[in-house]
N, C-alpha and C. Protein backbone atom coordinates (compact mmCIF):
# COMPACT_ATOMS: atom_id res chain seq x y z
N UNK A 1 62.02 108.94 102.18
CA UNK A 1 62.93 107.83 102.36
C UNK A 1 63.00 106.97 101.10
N UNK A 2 62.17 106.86 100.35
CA UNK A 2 61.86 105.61 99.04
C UNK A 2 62.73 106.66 98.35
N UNK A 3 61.92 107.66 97.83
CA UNK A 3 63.11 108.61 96.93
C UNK A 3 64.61 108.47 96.90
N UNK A 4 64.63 108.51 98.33
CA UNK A 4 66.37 108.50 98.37
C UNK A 4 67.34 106.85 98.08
N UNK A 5 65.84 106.15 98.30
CA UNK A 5 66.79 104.56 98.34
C UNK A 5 66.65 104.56 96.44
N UNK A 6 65.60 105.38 95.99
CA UNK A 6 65.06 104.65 94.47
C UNK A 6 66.23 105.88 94.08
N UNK A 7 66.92 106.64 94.43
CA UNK A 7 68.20 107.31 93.55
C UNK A 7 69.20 106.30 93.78
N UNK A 8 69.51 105.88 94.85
CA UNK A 8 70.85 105.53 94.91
C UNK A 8 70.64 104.15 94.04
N UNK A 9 69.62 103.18 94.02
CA UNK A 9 69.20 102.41 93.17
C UNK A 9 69.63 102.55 91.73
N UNK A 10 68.86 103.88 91.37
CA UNK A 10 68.94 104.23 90.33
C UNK A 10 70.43 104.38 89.71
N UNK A 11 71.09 105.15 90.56
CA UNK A 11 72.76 105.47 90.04
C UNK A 11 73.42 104.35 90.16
N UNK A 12 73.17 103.03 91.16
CA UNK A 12 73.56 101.89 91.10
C UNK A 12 73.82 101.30 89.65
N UNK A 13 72.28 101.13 89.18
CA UNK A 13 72.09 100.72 87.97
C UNK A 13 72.88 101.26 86.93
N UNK A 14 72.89 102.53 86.77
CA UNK A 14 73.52 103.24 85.62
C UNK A 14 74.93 102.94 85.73
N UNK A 15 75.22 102.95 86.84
CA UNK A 15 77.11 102.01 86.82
C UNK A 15 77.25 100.74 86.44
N UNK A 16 76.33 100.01 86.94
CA UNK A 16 76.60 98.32 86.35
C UNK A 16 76.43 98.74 84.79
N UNK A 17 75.68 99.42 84.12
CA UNK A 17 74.95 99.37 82.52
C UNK A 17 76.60 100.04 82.23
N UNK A 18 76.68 100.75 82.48
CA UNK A 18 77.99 101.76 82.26
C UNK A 18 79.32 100.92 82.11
N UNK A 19 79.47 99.68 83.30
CA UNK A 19 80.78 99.21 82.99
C UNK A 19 80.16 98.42 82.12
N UNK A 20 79.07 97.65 82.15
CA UNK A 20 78.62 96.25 81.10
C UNK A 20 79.34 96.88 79.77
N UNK A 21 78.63 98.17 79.32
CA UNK A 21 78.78 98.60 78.05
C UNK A 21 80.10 98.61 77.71
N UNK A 22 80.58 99.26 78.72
CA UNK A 22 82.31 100.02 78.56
C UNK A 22 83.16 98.14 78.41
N UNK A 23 82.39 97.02 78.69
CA UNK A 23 83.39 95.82 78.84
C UNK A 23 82.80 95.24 77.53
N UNK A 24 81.08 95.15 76.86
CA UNK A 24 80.75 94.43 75.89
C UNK A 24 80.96 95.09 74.48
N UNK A 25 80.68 96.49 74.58
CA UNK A 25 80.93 97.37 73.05
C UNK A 25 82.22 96.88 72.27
N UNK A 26 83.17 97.26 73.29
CA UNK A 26 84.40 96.87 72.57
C UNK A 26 84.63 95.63 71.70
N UNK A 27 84.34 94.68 71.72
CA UNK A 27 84.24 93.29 71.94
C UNK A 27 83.43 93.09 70.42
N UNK A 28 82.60 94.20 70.71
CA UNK A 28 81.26 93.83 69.26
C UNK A 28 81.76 94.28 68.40
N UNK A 29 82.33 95.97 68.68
CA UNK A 29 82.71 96.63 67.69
C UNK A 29 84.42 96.74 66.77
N UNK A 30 85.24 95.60 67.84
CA UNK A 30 86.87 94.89 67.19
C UNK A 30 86.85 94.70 65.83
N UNK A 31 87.56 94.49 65.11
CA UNK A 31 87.92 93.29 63.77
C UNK A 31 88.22 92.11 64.73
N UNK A 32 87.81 90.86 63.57
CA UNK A 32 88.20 89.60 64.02
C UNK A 32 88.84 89.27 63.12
N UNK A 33 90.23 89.27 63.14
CA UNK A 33 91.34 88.61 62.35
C UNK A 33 91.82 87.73 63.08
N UNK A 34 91.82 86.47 62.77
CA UNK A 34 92.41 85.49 63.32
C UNK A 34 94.02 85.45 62.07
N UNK A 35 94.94 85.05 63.09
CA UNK A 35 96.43 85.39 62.74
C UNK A 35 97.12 84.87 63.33
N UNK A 36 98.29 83.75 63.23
CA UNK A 36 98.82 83.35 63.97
C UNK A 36 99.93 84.08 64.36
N UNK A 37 100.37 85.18 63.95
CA UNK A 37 101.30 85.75 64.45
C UNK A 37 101.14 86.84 65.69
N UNK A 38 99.80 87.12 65.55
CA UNK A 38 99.43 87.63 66.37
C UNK A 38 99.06 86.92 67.91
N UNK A 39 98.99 85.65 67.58
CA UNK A 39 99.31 85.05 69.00
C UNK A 39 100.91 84.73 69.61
N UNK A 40 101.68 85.23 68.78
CA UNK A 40 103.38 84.99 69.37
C UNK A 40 103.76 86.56 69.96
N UNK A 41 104.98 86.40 71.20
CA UNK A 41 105.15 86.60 71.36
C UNK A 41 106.42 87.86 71.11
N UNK A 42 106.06 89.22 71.05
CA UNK A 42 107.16 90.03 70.27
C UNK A 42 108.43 90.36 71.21
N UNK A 43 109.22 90.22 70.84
CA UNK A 43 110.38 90.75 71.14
C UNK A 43 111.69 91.45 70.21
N UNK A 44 111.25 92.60 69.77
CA UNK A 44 111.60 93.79 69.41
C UNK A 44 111.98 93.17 67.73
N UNK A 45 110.93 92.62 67.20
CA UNK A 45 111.12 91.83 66.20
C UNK A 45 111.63 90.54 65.76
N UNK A 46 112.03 90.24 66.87
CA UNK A 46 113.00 88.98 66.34
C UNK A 46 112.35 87.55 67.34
N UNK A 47 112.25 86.60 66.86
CA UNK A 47 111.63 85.40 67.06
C UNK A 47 112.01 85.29 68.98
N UNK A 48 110.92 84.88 69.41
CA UNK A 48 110.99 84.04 70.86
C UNK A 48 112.11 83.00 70.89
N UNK A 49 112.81 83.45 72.17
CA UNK A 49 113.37 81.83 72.03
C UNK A 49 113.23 81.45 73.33
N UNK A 50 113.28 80.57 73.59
CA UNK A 50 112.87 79.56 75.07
C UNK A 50 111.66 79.95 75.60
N UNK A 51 111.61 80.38 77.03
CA UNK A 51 110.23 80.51 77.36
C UNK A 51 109.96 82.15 77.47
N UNK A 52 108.76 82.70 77.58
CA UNK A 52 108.71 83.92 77.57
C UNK A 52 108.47 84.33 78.72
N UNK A 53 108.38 83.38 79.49
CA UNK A 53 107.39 83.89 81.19
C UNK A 53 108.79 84.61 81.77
N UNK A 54 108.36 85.78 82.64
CA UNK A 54 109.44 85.93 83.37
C UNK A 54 109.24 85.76 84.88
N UNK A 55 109.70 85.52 85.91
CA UNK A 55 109.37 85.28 87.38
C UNK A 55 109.86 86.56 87.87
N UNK A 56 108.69 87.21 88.25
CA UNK A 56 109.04 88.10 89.42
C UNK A 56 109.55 88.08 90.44
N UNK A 57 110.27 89.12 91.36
CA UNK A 57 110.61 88.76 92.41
C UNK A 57 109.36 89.61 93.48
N UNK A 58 109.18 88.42 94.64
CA UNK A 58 107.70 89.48 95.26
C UNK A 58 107.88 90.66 96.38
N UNK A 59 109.11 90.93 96.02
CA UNK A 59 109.92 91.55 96.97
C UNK A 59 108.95 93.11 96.18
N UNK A 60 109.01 92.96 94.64
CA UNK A 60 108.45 94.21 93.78
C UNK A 60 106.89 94.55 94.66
N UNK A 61 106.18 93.52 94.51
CA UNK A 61 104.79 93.41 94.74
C UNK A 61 104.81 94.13 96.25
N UNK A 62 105.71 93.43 97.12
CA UNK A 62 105.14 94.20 98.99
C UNK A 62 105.90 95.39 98.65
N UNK A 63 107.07 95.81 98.18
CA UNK A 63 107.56 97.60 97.72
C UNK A 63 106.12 98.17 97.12
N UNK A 64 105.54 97.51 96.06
CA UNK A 64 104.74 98.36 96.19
C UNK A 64 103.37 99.12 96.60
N UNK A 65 103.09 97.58 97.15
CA UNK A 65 102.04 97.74 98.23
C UNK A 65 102.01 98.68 99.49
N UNK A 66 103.19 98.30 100.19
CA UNK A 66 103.73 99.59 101.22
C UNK A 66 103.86 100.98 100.16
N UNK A 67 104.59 101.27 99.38
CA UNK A 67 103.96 102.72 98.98
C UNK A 67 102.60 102.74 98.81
N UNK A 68 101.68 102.30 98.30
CA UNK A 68 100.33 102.25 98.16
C UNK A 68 99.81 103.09 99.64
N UNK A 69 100.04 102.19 100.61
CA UNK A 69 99.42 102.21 101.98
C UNK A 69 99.93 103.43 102.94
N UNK A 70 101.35 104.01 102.46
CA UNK A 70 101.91 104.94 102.84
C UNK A 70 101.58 106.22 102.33
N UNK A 71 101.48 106.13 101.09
CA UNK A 71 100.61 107.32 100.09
C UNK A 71 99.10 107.61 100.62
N UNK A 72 98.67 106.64 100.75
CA UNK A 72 97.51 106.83 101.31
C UNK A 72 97.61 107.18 102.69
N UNK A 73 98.70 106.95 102.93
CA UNK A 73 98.14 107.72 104.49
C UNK A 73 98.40 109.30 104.45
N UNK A 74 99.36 109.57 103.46
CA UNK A 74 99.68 111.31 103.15
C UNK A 74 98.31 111.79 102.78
N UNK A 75 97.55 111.07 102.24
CA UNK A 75 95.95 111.49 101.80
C UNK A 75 94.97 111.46 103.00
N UNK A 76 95.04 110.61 103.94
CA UNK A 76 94.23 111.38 105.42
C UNK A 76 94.84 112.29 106.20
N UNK A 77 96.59 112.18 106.20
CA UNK A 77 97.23 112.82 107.25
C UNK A 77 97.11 114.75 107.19
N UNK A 78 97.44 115.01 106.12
CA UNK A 78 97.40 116.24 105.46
C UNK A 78 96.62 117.29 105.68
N UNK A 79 95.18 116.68 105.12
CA UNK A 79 93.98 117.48 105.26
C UNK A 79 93.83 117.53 106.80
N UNK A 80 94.24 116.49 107.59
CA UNK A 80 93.88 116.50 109.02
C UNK A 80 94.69 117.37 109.71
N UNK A 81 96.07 117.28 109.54
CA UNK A 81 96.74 118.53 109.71
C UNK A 81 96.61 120.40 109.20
N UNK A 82 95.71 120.12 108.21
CA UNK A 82 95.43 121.71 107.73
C UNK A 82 94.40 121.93 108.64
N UNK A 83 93.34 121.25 109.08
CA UNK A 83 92.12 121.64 110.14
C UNK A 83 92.42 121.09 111.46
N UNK A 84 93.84 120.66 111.48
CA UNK A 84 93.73 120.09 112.73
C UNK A 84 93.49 121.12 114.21
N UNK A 85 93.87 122.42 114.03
CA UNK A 85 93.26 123.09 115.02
C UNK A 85 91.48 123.35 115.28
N UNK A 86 90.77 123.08 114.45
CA UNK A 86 89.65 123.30 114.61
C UNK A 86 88.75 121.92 114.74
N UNK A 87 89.33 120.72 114.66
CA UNK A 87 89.06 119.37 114.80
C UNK A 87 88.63 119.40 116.60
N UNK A 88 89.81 119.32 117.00
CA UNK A 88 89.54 118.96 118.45
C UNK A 88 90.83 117.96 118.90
N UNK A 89 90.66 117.68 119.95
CA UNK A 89 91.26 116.68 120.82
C UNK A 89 90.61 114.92 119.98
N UNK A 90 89.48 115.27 120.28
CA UNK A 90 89.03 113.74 120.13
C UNK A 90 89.74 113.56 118.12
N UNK A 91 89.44 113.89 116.90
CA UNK A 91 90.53 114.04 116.15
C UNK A 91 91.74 113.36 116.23
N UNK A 92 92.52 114.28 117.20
CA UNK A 92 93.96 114.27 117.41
C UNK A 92 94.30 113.18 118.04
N UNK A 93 93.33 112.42 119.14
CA UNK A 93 93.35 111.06 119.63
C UNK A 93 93.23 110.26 118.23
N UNK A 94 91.63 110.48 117.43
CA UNK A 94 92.05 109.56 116.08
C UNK A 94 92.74 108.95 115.33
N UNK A 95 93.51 110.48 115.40
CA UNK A 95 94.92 110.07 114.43
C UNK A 95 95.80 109.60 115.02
N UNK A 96 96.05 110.09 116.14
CA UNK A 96 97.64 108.96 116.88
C UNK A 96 96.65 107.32 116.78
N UNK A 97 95.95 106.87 116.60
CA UNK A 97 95.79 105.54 117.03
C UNK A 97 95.51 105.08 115.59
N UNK A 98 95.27 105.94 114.36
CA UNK A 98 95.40 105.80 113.14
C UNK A 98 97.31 105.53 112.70
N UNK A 99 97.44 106.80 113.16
CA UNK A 99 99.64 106.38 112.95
C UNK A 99 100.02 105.37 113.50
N UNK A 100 99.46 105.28 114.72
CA UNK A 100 99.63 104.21 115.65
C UNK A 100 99.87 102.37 114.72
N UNK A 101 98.78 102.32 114.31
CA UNK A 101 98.93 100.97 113.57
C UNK A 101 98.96 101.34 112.29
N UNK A 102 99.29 102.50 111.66
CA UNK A 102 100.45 102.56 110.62
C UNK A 102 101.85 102.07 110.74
N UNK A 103 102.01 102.23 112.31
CA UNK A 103 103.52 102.16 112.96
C UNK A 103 104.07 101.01 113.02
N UNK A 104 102.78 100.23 113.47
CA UNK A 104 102.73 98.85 113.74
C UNK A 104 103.06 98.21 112.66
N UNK A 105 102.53 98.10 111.29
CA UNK A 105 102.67 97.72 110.49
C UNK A 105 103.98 97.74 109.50
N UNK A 106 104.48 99.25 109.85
CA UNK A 106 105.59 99.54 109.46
C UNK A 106 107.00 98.64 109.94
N UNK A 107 106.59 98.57 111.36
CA UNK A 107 107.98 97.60 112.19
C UNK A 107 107.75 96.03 111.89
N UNK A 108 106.13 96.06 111.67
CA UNK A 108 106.21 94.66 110.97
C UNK A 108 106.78 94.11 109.97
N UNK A 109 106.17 95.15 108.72
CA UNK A 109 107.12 95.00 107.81
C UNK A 109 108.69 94.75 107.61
N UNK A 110 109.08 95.66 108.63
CA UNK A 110 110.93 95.63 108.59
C UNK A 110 111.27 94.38 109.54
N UNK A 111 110.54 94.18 110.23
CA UNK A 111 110.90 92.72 111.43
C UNK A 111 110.89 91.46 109.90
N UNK A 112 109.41 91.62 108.79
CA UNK A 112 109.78 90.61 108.22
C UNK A 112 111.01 90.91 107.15
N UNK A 113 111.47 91.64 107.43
CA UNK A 113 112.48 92.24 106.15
C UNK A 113 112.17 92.43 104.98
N UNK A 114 110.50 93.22 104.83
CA UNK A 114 110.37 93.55 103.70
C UNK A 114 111.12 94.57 102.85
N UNK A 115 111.57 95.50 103.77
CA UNK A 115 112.01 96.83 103.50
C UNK A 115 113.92 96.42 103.10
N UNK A 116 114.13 95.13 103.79
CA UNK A 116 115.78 95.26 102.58
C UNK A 116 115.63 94.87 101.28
N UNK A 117 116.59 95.34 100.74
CA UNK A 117 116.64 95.45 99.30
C UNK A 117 118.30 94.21 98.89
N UNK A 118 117.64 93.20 98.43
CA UNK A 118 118.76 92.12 98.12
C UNK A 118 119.14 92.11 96.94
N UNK A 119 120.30 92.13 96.24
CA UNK A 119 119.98 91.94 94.82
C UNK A 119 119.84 90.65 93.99
């Protein structure tokens, strides 16, 4: 039992050291040129004018969150369908109550009118 907690410990560790490195190396090993042009803003050479921020619309952000959540469901649905004969019943209950509040979510979405597209 210790063995198995002092690996997963262990591989714990080696990921925190792993991103530390992968976030502090860079950082050490840059040039530091300080430049003021390098803090402006490019636009295809030619000087900024007014502000640079642009406002999204969040209509982008829930489009693409719902593909996110939809893609991912092609990633449980699939494999469950290639073994789904050798799964079982209890499975096949799984998944309808898995689609199930996929479904839910889906009519939610369109009840809040995420899914029209305004221009």
């Amino acid at each position: 039992m210790f063995e198995s907690l002092l690996t997963v410990y262990t591989l714990g560790l080696i990921a925190v050291c792993f991103a530390a490195a992968a976030l502090i190396v860079p950082s050490l090993l840059r040039p530091r040129v300080a430049d003021a042009v390098k803090g402006t803003t490019y636009e295809c050479g030619m000087t900024a004018v007014g502000t640079t921020e642009i406002k999204h619309n969040i209509r982008f952000y829930i489009y693409a969150l719902l593909f996110v959540i939809f893609d991912v469901e092609a990633l449980f649905v699939i494999p469950w369908a290639v073994a789904a004969g050798r799964l079982g019943r209890v499975a096949l209950a799984e998944m309808m109550v898995f689609l199930f509040i996929l479904f839910v979510g889906l009519v939610w979405a369109w009840g809040k009118g995420a899914l029209t597209w305004e221009a």
